[in-house]
C-alpha atoms as a PDB file:
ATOM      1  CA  UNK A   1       0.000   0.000   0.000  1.00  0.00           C
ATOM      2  CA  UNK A   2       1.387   3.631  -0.270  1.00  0.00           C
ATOM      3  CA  UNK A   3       1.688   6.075   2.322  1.00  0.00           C
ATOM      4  CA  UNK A   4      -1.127   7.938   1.937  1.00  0.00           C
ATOM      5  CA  UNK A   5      -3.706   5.089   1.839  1.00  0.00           C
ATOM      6  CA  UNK A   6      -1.728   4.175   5.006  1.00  0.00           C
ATOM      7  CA  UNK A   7      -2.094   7.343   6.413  1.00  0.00           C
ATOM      8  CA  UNK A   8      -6.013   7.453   6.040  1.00  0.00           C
ATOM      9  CA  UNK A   9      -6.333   3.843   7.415  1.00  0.00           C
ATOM     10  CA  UNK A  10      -4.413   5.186  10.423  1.00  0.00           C
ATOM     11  CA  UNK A  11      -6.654   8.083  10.595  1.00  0.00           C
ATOM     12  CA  UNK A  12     -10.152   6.085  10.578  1.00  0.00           C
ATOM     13  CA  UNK A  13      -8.213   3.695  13.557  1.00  0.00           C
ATOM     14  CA  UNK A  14      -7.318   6.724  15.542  1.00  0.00           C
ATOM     15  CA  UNK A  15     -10.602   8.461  15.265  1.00  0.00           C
ATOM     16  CA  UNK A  16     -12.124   5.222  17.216  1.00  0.00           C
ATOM     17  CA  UNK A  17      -9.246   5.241  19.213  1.00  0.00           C
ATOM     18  CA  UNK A  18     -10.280   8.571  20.377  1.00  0.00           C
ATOM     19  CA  UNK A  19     -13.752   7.831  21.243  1.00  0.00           C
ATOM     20  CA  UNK A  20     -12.793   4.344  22.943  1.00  0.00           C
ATOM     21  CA  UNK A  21     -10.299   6.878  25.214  1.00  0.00           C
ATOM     22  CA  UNK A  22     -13.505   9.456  25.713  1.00  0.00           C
ATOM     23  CA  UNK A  23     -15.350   6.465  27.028  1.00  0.00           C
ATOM     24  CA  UNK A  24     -12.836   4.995  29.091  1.00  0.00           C
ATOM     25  CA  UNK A  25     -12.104   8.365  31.370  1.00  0.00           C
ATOM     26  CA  UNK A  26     -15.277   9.770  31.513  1.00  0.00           C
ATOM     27  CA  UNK A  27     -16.181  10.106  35.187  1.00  0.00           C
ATOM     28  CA  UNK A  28     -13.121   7.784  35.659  1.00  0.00           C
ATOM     29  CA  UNK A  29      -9.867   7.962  37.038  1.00  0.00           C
ATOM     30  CA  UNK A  30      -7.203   8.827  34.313  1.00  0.00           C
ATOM     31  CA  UNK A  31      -4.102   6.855  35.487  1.00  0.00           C
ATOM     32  CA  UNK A  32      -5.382   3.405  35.156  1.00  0.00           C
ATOM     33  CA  UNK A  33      -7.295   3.755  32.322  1.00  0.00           C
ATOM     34  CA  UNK A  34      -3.479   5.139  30.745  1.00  0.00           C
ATOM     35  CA  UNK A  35      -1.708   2.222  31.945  1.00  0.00           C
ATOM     36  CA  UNK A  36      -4.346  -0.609  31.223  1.00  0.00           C
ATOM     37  CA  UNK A  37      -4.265   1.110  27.659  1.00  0.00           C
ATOM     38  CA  UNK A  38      -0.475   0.703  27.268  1.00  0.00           C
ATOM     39  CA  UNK A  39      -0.459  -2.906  28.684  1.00  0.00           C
ATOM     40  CA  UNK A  40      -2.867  -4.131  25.982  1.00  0.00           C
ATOM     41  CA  UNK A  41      -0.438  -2.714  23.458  1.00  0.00           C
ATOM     42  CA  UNK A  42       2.586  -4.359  25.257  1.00  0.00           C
ATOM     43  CA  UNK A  43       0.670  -7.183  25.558  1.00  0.00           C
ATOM     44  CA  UNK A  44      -0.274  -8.040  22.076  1.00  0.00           C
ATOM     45  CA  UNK A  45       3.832  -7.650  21.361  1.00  0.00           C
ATOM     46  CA  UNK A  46       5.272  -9.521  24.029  1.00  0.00           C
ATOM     47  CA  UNK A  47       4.327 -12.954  22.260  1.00  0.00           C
ATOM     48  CA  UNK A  48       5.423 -11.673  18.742  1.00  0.00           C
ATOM     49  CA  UNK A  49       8.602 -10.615  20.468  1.00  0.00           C
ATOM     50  CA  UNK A  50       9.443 -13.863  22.617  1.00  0.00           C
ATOM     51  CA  UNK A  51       8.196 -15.992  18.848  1.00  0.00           C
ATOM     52  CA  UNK A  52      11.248 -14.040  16.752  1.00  0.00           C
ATOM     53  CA  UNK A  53      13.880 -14.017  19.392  1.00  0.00           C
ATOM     54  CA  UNK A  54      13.554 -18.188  20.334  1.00  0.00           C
ATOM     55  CA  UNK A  55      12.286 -19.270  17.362  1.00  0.00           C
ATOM     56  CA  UNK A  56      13.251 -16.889  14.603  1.00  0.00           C
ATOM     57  CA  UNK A  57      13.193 -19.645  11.470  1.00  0.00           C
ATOM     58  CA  UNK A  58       9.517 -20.881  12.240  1.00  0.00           C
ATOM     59  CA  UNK A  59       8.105 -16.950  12.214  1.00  0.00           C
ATOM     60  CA  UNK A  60       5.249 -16.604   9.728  1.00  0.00           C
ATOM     61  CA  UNK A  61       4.720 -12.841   9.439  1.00  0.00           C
ATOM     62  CA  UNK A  62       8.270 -10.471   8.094  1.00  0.00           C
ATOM     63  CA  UNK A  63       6.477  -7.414   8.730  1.00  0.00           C
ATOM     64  CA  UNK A  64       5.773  -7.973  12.026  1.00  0.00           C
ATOM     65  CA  UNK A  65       9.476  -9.219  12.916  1.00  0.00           C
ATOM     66  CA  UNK A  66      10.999  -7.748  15.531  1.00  0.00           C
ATOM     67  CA  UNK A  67      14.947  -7.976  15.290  1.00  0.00           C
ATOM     68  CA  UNK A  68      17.585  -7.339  17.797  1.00  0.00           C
ATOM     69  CA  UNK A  69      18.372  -3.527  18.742  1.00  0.00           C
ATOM     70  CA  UNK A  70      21.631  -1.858  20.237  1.00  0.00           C
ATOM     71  CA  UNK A  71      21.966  -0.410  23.413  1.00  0.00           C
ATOM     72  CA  UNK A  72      21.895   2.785  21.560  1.00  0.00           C
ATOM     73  CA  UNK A  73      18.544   2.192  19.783  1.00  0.00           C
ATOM     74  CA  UNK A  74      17.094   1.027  22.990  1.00  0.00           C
ATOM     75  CA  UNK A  75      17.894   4.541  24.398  1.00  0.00           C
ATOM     76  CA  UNK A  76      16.439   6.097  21.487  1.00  0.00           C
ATOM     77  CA  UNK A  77      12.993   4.515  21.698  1.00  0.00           C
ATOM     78  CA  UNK A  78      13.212   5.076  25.732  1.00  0.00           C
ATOM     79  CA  UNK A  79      13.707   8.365  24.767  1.00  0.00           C
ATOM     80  CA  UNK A  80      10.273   8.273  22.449  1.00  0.00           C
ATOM     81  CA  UNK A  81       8.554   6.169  24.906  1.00  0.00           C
ATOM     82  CA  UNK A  82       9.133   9.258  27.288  1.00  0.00           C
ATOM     83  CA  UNK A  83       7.980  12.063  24.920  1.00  0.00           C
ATOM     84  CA  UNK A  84       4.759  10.188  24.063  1.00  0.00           C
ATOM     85  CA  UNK A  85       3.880   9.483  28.011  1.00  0.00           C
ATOM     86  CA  UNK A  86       4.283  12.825  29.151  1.00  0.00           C
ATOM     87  CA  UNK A  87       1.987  13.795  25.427  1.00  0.00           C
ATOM     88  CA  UNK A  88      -0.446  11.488  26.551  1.00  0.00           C
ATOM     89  CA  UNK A  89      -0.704  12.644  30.300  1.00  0.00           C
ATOM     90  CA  UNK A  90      -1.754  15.786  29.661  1.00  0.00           C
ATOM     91  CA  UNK A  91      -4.539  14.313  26.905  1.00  0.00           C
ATOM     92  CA  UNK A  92      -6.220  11.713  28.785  1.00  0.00           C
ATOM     93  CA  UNK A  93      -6.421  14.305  31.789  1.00  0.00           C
ATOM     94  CA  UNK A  94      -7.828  17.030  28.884  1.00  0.00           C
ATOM     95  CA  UNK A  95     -10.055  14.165  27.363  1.00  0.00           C
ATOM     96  CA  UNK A  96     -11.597  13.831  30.826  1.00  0.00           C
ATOM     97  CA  UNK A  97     -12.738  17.342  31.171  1.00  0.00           C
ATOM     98  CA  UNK A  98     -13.936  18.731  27.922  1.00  0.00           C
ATOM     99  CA  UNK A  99     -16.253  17.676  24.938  1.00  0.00           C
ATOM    100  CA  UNK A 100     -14.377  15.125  22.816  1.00  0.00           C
ATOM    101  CA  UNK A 101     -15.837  17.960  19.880  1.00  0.00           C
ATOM    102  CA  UNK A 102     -13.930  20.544  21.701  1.00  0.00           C
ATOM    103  CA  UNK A 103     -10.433  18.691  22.316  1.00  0.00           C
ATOM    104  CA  UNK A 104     -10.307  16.829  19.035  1.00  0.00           C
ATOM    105  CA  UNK A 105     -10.303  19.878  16.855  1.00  0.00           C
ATOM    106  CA  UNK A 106      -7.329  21.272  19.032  1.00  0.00           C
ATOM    107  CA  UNK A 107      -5.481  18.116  18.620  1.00  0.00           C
ATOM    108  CA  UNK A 108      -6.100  18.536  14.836  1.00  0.00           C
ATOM    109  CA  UNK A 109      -4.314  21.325  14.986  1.00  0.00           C
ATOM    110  CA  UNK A 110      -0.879  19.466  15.314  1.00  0.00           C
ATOM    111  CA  UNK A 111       0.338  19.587  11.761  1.00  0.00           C
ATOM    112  CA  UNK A 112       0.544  23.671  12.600  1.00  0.00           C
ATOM    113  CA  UNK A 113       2.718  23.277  15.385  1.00  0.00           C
ATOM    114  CA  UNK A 114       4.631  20.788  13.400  1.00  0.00           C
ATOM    115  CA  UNK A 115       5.715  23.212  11.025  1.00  0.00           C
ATOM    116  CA  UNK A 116       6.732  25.446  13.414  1.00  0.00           C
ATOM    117  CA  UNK A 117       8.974  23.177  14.895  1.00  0.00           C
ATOM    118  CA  UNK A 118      10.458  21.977  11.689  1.00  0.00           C
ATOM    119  CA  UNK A 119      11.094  26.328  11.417  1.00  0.00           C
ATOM    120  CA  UNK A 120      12.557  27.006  14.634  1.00  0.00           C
ATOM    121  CA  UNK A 121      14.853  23.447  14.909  1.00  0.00           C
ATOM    122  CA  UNK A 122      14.949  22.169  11.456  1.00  0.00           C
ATOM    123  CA  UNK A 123      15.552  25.660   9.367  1.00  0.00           C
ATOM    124  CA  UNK A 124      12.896  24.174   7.124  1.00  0.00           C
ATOM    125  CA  UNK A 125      11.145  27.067   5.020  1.00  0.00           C
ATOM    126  CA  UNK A 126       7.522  26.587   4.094  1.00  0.00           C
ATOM    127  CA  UNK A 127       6.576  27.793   1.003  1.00  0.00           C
ATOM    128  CA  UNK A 128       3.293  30.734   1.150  1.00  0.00           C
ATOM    129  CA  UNK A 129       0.360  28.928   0.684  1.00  0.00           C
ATOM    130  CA  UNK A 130       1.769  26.338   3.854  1.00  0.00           C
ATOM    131  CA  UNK A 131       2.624  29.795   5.782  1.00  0.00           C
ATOM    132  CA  UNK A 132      -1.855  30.575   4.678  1.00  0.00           C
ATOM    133  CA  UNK A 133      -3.100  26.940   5.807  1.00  0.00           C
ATOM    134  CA  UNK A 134      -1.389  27.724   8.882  1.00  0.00           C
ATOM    135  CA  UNK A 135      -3.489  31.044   8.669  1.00  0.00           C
ATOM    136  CA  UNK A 136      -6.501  29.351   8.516  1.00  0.00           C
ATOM    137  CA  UNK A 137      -5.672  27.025  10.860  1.00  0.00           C
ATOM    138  CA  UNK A 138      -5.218  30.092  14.003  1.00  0.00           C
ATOM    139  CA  UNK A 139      -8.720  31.335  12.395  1.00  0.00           C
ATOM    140  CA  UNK A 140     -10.574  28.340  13.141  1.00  0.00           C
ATOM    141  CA  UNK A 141      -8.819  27.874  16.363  1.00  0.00           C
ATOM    142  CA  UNK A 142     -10.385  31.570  17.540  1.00  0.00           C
ATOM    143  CA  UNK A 143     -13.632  30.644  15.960  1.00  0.00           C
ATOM    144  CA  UNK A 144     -13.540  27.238  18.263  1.00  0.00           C
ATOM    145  CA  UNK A 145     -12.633  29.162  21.044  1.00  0.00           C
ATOM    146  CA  UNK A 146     -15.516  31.441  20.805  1.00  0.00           C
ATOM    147  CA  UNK A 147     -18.055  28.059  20.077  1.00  0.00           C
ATOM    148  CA  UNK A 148     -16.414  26.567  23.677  1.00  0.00           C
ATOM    149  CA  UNK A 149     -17.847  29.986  25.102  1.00  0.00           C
ATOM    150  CA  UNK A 150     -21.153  28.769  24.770  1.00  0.00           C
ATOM    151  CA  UNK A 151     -20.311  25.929  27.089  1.00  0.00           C
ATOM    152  CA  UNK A 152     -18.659  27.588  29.652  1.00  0.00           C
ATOM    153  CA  UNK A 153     -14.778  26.595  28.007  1.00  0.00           C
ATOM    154  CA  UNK A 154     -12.671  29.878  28.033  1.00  0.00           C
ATOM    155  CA  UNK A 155      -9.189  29.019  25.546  1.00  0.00           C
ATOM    156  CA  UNK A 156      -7.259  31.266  27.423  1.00  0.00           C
ATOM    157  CA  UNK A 157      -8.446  30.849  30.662  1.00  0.00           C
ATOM    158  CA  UNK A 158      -9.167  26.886  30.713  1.00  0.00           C
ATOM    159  CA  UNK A 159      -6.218  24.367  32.414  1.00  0.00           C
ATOM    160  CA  UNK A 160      -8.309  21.791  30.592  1.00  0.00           C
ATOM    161  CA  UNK A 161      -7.363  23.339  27.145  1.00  0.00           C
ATOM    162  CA  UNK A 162      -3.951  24.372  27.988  1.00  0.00           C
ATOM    163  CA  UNK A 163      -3.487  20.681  28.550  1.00  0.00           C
ATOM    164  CA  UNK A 164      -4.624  19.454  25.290  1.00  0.00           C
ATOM    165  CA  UNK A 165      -2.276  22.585  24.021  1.00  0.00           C
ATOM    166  CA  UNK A 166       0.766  20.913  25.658  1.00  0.00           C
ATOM    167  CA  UNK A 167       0.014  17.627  24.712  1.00  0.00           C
ATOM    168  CA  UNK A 168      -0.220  18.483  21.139  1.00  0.00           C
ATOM    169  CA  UNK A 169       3.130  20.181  20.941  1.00  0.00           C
ATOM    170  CA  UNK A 170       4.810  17.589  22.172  1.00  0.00           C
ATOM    171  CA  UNK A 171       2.567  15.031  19.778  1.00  0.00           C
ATOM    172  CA  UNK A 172       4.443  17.571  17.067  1.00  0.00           C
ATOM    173  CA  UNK A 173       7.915  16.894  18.146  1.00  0.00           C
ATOM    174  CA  UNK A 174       6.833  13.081  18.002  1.00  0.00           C
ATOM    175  CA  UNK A 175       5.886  13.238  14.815  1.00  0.00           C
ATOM    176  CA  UNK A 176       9.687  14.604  13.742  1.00  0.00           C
ATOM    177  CA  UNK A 177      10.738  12.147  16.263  1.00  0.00           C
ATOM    178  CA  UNK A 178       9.619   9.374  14.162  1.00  0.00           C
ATOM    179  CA  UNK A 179      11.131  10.758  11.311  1.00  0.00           C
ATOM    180  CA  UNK A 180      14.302  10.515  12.262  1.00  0.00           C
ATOM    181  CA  UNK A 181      13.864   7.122  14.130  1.00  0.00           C
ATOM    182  CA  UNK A 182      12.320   5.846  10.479  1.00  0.00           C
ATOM    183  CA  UNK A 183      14.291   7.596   7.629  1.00  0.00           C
ATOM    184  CA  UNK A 184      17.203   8.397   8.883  1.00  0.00           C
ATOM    185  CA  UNK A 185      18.438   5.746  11.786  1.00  0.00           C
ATOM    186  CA  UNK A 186      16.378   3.361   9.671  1.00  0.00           C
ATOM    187  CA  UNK A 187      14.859   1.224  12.148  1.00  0.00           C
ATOM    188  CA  UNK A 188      12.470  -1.416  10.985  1.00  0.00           C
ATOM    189  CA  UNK A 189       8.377  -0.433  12.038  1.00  0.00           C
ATOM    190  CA  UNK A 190       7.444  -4.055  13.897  1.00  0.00           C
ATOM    191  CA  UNK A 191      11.362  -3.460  16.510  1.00  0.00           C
ATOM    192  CA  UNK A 192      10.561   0.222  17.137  1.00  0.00           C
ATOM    193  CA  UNK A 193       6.520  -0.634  18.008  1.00  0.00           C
ATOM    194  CA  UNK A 194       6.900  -3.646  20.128  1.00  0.00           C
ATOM    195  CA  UNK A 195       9.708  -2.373  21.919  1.00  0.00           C
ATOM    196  CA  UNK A 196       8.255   1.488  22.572  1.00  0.00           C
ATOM    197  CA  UNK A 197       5.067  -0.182  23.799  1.00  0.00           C
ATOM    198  CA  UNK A 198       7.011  -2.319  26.521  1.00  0.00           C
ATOM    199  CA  UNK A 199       8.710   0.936  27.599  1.00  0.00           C
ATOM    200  CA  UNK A 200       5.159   2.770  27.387  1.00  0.00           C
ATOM    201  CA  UNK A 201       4.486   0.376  30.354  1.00  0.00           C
ATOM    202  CA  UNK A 202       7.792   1.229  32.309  1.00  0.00           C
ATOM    203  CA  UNK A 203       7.795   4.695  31.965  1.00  0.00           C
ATOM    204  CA  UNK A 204       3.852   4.989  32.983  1.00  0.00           C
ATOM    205  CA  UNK A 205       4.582   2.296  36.010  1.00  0.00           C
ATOM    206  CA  UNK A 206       5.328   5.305  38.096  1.00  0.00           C
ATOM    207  CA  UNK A 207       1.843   7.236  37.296  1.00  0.00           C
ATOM    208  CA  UNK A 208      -0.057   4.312  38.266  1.00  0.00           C
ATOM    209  CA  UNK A 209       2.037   3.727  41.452  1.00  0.00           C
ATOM    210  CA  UNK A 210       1.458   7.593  42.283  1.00  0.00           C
ATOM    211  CA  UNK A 211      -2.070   7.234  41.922  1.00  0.00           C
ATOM    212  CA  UNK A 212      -2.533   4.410  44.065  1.00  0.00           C
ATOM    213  CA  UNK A 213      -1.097   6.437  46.914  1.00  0.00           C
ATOM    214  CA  UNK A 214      -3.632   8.954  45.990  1.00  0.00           C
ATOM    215  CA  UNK A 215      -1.472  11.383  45.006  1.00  0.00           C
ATOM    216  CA  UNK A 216      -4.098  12.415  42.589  1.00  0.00           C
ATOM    217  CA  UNK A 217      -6.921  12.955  44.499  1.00  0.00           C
ATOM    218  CA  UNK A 218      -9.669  10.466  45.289  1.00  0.00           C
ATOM    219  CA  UNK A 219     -11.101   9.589  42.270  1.00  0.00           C
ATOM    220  CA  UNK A 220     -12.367   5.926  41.322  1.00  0.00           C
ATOM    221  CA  UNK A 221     -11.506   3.722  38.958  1.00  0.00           C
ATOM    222  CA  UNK A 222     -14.046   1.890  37.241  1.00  0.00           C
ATOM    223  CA  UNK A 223     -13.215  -1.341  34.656  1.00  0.00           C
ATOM    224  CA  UNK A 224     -14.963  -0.931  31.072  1.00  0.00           C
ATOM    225  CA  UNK A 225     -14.378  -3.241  28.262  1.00  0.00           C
ATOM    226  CA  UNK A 226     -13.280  -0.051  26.176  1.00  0.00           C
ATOM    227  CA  UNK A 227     -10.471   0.171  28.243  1.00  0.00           C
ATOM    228  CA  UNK A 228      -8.233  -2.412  26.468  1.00  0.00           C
ATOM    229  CA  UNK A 229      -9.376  -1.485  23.449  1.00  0.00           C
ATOM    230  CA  UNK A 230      -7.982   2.223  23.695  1.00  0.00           C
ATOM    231  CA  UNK A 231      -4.807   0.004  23.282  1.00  0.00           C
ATOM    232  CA  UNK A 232      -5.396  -2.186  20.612  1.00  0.00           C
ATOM    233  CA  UNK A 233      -6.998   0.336  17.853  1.00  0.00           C
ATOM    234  CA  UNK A 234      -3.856   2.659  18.583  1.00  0.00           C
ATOM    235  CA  UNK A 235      -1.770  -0.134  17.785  1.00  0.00           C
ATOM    236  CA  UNK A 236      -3.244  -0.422  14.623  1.00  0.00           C
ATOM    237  CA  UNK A 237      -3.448   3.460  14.037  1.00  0.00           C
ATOM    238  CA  UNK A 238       0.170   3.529  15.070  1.00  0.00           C
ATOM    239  CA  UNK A 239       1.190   0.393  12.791  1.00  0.00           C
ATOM    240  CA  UNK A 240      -0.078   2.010   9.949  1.00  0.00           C
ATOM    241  CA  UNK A 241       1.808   5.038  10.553  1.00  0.00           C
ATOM    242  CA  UNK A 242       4.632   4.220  11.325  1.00  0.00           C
ATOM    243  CA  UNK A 243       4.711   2.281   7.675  1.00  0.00           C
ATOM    244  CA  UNK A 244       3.858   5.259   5.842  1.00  0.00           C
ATOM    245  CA  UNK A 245       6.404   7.136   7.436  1.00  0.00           C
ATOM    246  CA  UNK A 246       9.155   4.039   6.387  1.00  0.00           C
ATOM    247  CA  UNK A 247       8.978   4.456   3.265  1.00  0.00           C
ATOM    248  CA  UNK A 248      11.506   6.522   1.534  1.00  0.00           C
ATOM    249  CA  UNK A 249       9.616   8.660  -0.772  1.00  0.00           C
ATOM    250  CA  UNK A 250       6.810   9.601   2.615  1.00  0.00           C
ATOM    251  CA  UNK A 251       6.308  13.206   3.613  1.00  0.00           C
ATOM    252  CA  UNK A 252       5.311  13.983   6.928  1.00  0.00           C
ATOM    253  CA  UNK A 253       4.241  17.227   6.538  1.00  0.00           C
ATOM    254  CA  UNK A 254       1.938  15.554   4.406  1.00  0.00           C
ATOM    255  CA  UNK A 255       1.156  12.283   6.839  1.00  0.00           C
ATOM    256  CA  UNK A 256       0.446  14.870   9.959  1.00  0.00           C
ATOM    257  CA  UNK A 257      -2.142  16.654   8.279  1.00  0.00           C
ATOM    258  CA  UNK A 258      -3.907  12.893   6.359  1.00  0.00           C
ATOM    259  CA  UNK A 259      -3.811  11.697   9.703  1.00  0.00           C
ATOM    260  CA  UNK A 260      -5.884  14.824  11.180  1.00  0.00           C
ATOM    261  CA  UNK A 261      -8.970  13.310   9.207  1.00  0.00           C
ATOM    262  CA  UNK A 262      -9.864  11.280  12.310  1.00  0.00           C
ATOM    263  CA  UNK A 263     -11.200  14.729  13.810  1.00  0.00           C
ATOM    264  CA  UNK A 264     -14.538  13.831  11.349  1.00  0.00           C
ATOM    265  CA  UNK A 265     -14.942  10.323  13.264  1.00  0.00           C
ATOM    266  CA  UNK A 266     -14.377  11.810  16.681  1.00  0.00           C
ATOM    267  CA  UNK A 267     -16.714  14.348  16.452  1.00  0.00           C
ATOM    268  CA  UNK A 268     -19.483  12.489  14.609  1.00  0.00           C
ATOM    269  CA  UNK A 269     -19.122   9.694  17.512  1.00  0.00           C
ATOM    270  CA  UNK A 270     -19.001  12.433  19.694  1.00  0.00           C
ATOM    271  CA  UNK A 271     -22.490  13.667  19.316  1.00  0.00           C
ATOM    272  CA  UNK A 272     -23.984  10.580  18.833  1.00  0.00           C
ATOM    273  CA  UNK A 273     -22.413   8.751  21.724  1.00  0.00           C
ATOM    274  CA  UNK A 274     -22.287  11.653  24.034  1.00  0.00           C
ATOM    275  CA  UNK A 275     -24.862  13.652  22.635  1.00  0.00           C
ATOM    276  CA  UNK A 276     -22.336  16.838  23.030  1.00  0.00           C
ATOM    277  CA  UNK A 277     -23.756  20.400  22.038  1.00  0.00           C
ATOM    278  CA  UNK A 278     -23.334  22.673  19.348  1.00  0.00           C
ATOM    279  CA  UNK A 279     -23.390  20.780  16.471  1.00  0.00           C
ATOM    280  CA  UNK A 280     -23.563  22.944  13.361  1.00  0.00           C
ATOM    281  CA  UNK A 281     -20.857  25.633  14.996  1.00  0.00           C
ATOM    282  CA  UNK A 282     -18.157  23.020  15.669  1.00  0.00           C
ATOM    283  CA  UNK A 283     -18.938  21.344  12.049  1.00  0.00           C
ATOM    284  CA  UNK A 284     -18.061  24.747  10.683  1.00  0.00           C
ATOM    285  CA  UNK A 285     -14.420  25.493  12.703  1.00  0.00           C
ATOM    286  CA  UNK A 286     -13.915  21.719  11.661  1.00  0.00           C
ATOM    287  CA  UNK A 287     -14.192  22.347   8.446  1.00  0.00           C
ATOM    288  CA  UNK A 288     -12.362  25.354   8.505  1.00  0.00           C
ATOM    289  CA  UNK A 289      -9.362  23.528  11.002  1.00  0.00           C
ATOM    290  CA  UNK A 290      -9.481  20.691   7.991  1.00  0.00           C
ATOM    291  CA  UNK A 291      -9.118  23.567   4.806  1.00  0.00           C
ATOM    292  CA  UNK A 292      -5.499  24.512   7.386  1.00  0.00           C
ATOM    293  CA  UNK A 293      -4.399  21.071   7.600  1.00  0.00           C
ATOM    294  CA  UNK A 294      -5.188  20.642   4.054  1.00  0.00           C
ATOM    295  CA  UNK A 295      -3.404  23.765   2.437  1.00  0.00           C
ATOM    296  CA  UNK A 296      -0.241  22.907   4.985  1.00  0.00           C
ATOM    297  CA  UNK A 297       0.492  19.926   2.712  1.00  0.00           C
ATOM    298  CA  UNK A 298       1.071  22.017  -0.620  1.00  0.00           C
ATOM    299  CA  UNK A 299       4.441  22.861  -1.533  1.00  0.00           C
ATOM    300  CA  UNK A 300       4.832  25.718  -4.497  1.00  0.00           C
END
């Protein structure tokens, strides 16, 4: 398949992904939910792993092979496994407290914040109708802002959206993260997954631990079977991406914003499974957020 298709197969997994993660912390305490999330990951790798390390001639499946790494490599994806944790701290805790129509739209905004990144650390010089989608972008940001005044959500003023702010900056320095983990160290997809979902589970150990000695309050955990699967569909979201972003001739300028199409399946699901508020307003910055992303990936 070619990047792009891969790109909007992972989008349509991550949009579910985010409504599985809606459902699993609503009125529910955030640090298990994170870790039981991770462990399903780790756990669907641990077999594959143990299979191509003891017996590597009988394995069936070459793209999901995971080879040995060096120390070095191990770092690195420690290193990733880090970035993404803290990323996802601050979005499960934001997911908790606003409308999964409000929070999705800001994460869509990611591809922006990408190229500014790639500006200030990677002297990278988009060309003027990139520097417009990004203008577009801020314009339907303001005009979401002023839709989250209707239900009580002030952008400036809000910890809630400050969270989902931080957490999709550092998603952006992911993204170029992966880039160089992909292209240019040249590790293979199925070594880098398996092993940065085992060290999802070390490095969010601690959160859980934290929590149990209530260090975050009193709230209650409560199992749902949606839980797991928070997991398992970002596996597959992830799998996908990180195979478009493998290939040689992949742009991710390009996979960022194809990848911001899951905002369309998190906000339908969002008003029909939560029955959220102001429909026809959030459709519209959306749309607008979407015409950003999309002018972001054309290069004069």
């Amino acid at each position: 398949m070619t990047w792009v298709v891969l790109s909007l197969l992972s989008a349509l997994f991550l949009g579910f992904y985010d409504l599985f993660k809606k459902a699993g912390v609503r009125d529910n305490a955030v640090p298990p939910v994170l870790f039981i999330s991770v462990l399903a990951g780790a756990a669907v790798w641990l077999p594959l792993l143990c299979w191509s390390k003891w017996a590597p001639e009988s394995y069936p499946w070459l793209t999901l092979k995971v080879h040995s790494m060096s120390w070095s490599d191990h770092g690195v994806v420690l290193s990733k496994a880090l970035l993404v944790s803290c990323s996802w701290i601050f979005n499960y805790f934001a997911v908790k407290h606003l409308p999964v129509s409000v929070s999705a739209p800001v994460r869509a905004t990611a591809p922006f914040w990408t190229i500014l990144i790639a500006v200030g650390l990677m002297g990278e010089r988009p060309a003027l109708i990139q520097w417009l989608g990004a203008g577009v972008i801020m314009i339907g940001f303001y005009a979401l802002s002023l839709v989250g005044r209707m239900e009580g959500i002030h952008f400036l003023r809000d910890r809630w959206v400050g969270f989902m702010l931080i957490a999709t900056w550092l998603g952006a320095l992911s993204a170029i993260y992966d880039k160089y983990l992909l292209q240019i160290r040249g590790m293979e997809v199925a070594t880098l997954q398996c092993w940065f979902s085992i060290y999802l589970v070390v490095v969010m150990s601690p959160l859980l631990l934290f929590w149990k000695l209530r260090r975050f309050g009193q709230s209650q955990f409560e199992w749902r079977w949606c839980i797991p699967m928070i997991g398992i569909f970002l596996l597959v979201a992830d799998f996908f991406y990180f195979q478009a972003v493998s290939q040689s001739d992949s742009l991710i300028s390009v996979i960022s914003p194809l990848r911001r199409c899951a905002v369309l399946i998190t906000f339908i699901g969002g008003v029909l499974a939560f029955r959220e508020k102001n429909f026809i307003p959030k459709l519209i910055c959306i749309l607008v957020l979407l015409v950003g992303v999309a002018l972001l990936k054309w290069k004069s």
